[in-house]
Protein backbone atom coordinates (compact mmCIF):
# COMPACT_ATOMS: atom_id res chain seq x y z
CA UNK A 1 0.00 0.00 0.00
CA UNK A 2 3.08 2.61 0.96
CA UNK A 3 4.46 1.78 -2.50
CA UNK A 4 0.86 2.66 -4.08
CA UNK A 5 0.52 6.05 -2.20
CA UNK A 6 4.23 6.91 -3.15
CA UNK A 7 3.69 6.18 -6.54
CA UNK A 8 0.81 8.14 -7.19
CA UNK A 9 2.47 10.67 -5.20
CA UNK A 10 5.39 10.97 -7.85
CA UNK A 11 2.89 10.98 -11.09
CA UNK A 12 1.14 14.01 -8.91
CA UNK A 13 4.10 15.72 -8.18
CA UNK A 14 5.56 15.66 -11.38
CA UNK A 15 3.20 18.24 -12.81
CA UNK A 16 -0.07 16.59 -14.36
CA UNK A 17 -1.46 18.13 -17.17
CA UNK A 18 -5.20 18.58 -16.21
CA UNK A 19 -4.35 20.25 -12.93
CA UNK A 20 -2.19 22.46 -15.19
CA UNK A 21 -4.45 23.64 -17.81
CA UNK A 22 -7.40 23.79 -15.10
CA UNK A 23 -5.15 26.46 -12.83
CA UNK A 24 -2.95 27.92 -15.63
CA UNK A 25 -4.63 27.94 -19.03
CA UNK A 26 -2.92 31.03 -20.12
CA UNK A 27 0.34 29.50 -18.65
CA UNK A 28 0.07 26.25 -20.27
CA UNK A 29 -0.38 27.82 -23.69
CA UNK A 30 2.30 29.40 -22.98
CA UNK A 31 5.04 26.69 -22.45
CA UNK A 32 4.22 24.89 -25.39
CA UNK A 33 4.47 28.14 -27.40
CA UNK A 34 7.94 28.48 -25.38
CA UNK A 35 9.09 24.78 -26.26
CA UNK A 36 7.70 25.08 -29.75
CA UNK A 37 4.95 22.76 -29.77
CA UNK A 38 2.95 22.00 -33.02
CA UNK A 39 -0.03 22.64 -31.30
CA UNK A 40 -2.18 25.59 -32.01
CA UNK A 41 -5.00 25.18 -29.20
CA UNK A 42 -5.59 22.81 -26.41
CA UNK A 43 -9.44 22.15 -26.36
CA UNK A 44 -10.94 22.14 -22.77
CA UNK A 45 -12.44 18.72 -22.88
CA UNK A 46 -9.60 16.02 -21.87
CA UNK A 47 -7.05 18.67 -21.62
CA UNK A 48 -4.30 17.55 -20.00
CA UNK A 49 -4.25 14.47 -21.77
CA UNK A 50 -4.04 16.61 -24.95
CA UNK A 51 -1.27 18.98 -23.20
CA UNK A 52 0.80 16.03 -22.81
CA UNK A 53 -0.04 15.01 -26.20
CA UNK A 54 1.33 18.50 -27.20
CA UNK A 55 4.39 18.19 -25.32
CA UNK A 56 5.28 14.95 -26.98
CA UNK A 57 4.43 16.95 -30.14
CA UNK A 58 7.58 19.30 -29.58
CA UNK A 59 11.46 19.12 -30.18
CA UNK A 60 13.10 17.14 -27.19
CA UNK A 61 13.54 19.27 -24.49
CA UNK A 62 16.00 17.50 -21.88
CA UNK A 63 14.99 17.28 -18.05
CA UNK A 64 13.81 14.62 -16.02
CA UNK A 65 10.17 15.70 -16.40
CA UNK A 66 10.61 15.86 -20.20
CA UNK A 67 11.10 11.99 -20.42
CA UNK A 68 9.32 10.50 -23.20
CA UNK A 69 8.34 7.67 -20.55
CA UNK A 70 7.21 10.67 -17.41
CA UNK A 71 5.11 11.93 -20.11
CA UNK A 72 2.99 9.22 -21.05
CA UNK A 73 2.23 8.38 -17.50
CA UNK A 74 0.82 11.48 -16.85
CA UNK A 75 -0.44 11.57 -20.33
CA UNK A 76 -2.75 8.17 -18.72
CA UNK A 77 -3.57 9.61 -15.19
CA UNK A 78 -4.46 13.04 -17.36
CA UNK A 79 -7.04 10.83 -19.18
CA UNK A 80 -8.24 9.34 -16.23
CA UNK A 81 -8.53 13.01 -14.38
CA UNK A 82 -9.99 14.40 -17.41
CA UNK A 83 -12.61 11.92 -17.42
CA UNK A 84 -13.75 12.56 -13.79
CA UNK A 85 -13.80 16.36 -14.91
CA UNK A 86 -15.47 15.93 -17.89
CA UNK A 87 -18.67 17.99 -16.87
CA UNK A 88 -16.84 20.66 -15.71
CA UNK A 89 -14.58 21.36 -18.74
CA UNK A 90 -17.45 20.41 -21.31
CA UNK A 91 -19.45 22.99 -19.90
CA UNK A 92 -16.36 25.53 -19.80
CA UNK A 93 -15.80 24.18 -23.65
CA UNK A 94 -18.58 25.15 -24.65
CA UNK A 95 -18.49 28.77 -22.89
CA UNK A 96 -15.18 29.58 -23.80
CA UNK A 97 -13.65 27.61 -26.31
CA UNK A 98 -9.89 26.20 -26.81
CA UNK A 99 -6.96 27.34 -24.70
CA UNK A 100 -4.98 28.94 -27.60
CA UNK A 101 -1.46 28.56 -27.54
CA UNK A 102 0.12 32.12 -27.91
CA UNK A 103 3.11 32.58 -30.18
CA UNK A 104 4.82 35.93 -29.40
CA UNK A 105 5.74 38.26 -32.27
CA UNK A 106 10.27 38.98 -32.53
């Protein structure tokens, strides 16, 4: 049981992407716009699963986090935490849209 609660402990900890696009939109957006993501927009429904997605979708970027393996964990428990919160991000889909990710202007 110990080795359950630290392991779910670690995925949480290591940044999941539907607790970051539910507290940071703008912020998320952002960082794949910084690490030069192919991504355009992140829609609301199931997005942290698609964040990771995005994130995979970029040139290598080289940190523990940025493991191809880290990613698709929380890529799954995303999936899983996007489906609990399904209701809540439908409904603020359909109110505000996608999370766009901005591209600053040189």
């Amino acid at each position: 049981m110990k080795r359950w609660t630290a392991a779910l402990m670690m995925a949480t900890l290591t940044g999941c992407g539907t607790i970051k696009t539910l507290n940071d939109e703008k912020g998320a957006g952002d960082t794949l716009a910084r690490h030069s993501s192919n991504c355009q927009s992140i829609p609301r429904a199931y997005s942290g699963a698609v964040y990771q997605f995005c994130t995979l979708n970029a040139p290598p970027v080289s940190g523990p986090h940025w493991s191809a393996a880290t990613i698709a964990l929380d890529m799954a428990l995303s999936a899983v935490a996007d489906t609990v919160l399904l209701p809540y991000t439908g409904y603020q889909q359909y109110q505000q849209g996608d999370i766009k990710v901005r591209r600053k202007q040189y």
